[in-house]
N, C-alpha and C. Protein backbone atom coordinates (compact mmCIF):
# COMPACT_ATOMS: atom_id res chain seq x y z
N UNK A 1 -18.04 -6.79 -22.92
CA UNK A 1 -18.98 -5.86 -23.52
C UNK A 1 -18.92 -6.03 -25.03
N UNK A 2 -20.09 -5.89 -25.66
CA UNK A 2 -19.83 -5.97 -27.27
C UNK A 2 -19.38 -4.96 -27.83
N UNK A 3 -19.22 -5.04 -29.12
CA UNK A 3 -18.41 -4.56 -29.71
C UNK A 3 -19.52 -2.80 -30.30
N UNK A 4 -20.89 -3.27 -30.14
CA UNK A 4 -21.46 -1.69 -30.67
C UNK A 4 -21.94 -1.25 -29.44
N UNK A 5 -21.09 -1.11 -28.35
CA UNK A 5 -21.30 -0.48 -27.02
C UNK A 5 -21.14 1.03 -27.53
N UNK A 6 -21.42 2.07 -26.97
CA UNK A 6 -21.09 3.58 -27.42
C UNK A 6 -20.08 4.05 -26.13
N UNK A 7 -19.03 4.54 -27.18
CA UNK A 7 -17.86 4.64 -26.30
C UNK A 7 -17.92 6.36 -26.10
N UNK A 8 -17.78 6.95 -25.04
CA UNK A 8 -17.82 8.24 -25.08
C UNK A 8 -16.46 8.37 -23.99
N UNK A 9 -15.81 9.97 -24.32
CA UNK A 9 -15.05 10.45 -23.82
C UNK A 9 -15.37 11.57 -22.66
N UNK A 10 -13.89 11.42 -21.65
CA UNK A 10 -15.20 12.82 -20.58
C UNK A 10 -14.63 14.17 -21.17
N UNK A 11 -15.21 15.18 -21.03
CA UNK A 11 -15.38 16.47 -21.20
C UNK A 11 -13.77 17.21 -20.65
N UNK A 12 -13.40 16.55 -19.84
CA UNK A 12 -12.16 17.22 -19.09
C UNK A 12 -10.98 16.22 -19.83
N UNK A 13 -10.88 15.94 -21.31
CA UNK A 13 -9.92 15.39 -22.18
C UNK A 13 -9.06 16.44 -22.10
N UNK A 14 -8.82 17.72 -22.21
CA UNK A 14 -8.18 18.32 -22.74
C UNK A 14 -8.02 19.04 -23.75
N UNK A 15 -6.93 19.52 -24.48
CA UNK A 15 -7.27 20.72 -25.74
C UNK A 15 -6.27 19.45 -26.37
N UNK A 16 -6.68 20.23 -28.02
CA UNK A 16 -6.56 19.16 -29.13
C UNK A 16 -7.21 18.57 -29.75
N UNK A 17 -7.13 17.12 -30.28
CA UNK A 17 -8.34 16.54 -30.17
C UNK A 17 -8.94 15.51 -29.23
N UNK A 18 -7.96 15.89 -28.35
CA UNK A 18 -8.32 14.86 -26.96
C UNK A 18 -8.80 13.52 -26.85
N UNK A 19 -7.76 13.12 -27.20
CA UNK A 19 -7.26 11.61 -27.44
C UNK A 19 -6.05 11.52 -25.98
N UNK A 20 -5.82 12.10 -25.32
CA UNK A 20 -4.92 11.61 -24.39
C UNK A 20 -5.79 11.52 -22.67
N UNK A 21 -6.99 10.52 -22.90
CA UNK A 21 -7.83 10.31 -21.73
C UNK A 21 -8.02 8.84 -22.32
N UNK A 22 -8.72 8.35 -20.87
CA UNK A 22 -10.04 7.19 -21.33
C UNK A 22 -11.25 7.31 -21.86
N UNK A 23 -12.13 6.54 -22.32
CA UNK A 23 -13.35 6.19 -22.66
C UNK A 23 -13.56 5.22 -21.88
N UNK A 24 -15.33 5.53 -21.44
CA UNK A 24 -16.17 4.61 -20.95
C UNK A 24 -17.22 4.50 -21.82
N UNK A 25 -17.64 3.05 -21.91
CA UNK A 25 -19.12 2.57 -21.80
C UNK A 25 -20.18 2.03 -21.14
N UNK A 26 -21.21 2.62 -21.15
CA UNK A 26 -22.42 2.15 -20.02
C UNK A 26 -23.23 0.82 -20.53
N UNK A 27 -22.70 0.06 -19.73
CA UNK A 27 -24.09 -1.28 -19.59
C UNK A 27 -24.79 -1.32 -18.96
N UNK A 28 -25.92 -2.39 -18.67
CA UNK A 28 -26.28 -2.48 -18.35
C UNK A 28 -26.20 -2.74 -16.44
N UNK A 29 -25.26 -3.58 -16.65
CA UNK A 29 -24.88 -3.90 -15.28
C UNK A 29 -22.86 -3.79 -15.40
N UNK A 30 -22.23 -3.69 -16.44
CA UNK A 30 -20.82 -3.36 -16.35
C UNK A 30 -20.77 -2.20 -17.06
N UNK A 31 -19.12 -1.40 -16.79
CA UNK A 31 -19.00 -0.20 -17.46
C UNK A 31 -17.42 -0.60 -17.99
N UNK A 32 -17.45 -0.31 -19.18
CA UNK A 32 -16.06 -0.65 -19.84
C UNK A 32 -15.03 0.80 -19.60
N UNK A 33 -13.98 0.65 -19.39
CA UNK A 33 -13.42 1.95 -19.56
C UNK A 33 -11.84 1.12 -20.81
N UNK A 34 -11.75 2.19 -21.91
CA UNK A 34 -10.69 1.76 -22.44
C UNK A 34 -9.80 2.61 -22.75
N UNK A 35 -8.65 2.94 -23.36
CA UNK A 35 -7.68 3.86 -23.48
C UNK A 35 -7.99 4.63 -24.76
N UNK A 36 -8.27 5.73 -25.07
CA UNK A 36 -8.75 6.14 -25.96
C UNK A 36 -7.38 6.63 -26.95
N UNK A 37 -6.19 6.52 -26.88
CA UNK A 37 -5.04 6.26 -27.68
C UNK A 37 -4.90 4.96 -28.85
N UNK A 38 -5.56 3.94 -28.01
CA UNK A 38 -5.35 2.67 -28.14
C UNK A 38 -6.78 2.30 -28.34
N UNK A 39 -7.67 2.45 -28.87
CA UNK A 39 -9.24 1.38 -28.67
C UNK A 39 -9.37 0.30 -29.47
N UNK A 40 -8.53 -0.13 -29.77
CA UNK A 40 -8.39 -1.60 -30.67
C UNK A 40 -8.04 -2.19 -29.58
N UNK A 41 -7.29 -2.17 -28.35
CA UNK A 41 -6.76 -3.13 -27.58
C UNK A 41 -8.30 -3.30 -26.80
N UNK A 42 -7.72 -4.47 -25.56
CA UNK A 42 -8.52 -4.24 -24.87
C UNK A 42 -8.93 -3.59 -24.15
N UNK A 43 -10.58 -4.25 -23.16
CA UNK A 43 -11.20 -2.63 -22.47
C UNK A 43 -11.38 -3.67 -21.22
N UNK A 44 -11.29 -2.94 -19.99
CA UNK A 44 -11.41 -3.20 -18.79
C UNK A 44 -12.91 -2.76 -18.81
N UNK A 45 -13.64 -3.99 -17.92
CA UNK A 45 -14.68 -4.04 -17.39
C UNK A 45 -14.68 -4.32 -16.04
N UNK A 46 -15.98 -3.44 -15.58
CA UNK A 46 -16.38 -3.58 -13.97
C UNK A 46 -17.88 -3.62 -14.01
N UNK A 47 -18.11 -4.19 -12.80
CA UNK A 47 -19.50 -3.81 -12.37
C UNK A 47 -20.23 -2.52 -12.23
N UNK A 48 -21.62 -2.63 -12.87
CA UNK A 48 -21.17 -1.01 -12.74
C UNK A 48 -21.13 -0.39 -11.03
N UNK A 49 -21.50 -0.70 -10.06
CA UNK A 49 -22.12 -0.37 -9.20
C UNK A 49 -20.67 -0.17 -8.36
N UNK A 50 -19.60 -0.97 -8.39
CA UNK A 50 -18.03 -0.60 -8.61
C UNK A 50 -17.36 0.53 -9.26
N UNK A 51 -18.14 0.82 -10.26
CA UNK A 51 -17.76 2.36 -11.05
C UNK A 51 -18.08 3.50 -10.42
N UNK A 52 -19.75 3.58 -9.80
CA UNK A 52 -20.31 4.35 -9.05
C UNK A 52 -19.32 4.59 -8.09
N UNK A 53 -18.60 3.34 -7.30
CA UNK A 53 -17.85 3.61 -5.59
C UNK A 53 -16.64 4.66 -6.66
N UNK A 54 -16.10 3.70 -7.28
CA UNK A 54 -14.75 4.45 -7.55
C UNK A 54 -14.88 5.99 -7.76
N UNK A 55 -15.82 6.26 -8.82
CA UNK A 55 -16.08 7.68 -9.14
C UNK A 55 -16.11 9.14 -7.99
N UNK A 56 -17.41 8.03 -7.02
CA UNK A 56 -17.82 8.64 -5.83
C UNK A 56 -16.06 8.99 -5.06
N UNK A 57 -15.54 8.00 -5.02
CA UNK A 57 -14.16 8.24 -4.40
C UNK A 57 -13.09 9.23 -4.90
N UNK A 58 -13.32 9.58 -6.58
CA UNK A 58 -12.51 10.48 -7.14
C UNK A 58 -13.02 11.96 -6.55
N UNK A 59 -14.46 12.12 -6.39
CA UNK A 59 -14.41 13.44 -6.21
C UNK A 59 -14.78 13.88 -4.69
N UNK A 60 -14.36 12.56 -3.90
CA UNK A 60 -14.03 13.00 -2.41
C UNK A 60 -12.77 13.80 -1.71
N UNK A 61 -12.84 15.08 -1.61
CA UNK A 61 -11.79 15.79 -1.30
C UNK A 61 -10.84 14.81 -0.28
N UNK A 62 -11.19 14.04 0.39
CA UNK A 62 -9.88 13.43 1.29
C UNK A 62 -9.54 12.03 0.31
N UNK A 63 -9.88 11.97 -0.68
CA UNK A 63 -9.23 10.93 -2.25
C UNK A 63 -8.12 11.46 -2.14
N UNK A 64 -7.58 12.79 -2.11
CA UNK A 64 -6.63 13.62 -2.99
C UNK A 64 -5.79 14.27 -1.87
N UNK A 65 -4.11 13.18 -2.61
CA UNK A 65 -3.11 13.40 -1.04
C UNK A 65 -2.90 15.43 -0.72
């Protein structure tokens, strides 16, 4: 992903200044997620359509032992 991708944080960071989550960015067809402690390092990319499953999977009540 390039470098003037818009990196946004989710809403459920926390209190502070909520820096202790990830950031994602939306492409076109990949979604970067990077460590928002760290955003000089690198950023993991996926497809986005792989982001969709995963997501879909976080807020499936049988996700969560």
């Amino acid at each position: 992903m390039a470098d003037r991708v818009r990196w946004r944080k989710s809403s459920y960071s926390g209190g502070g200044d909520g820096n202790a989550c990830v950031e994602v960015a939306s492409g076109r067809t990949r979604v970067g997620i990077r460590d928002s402690k760290a955003p000089g390092r690198a950023a993991l990319t996926i497809p986005a359509a792989g982001f969709t499953v995963f997501l879909e999977a976080l807020k499936s009540p049988t996700s969560m032992p």
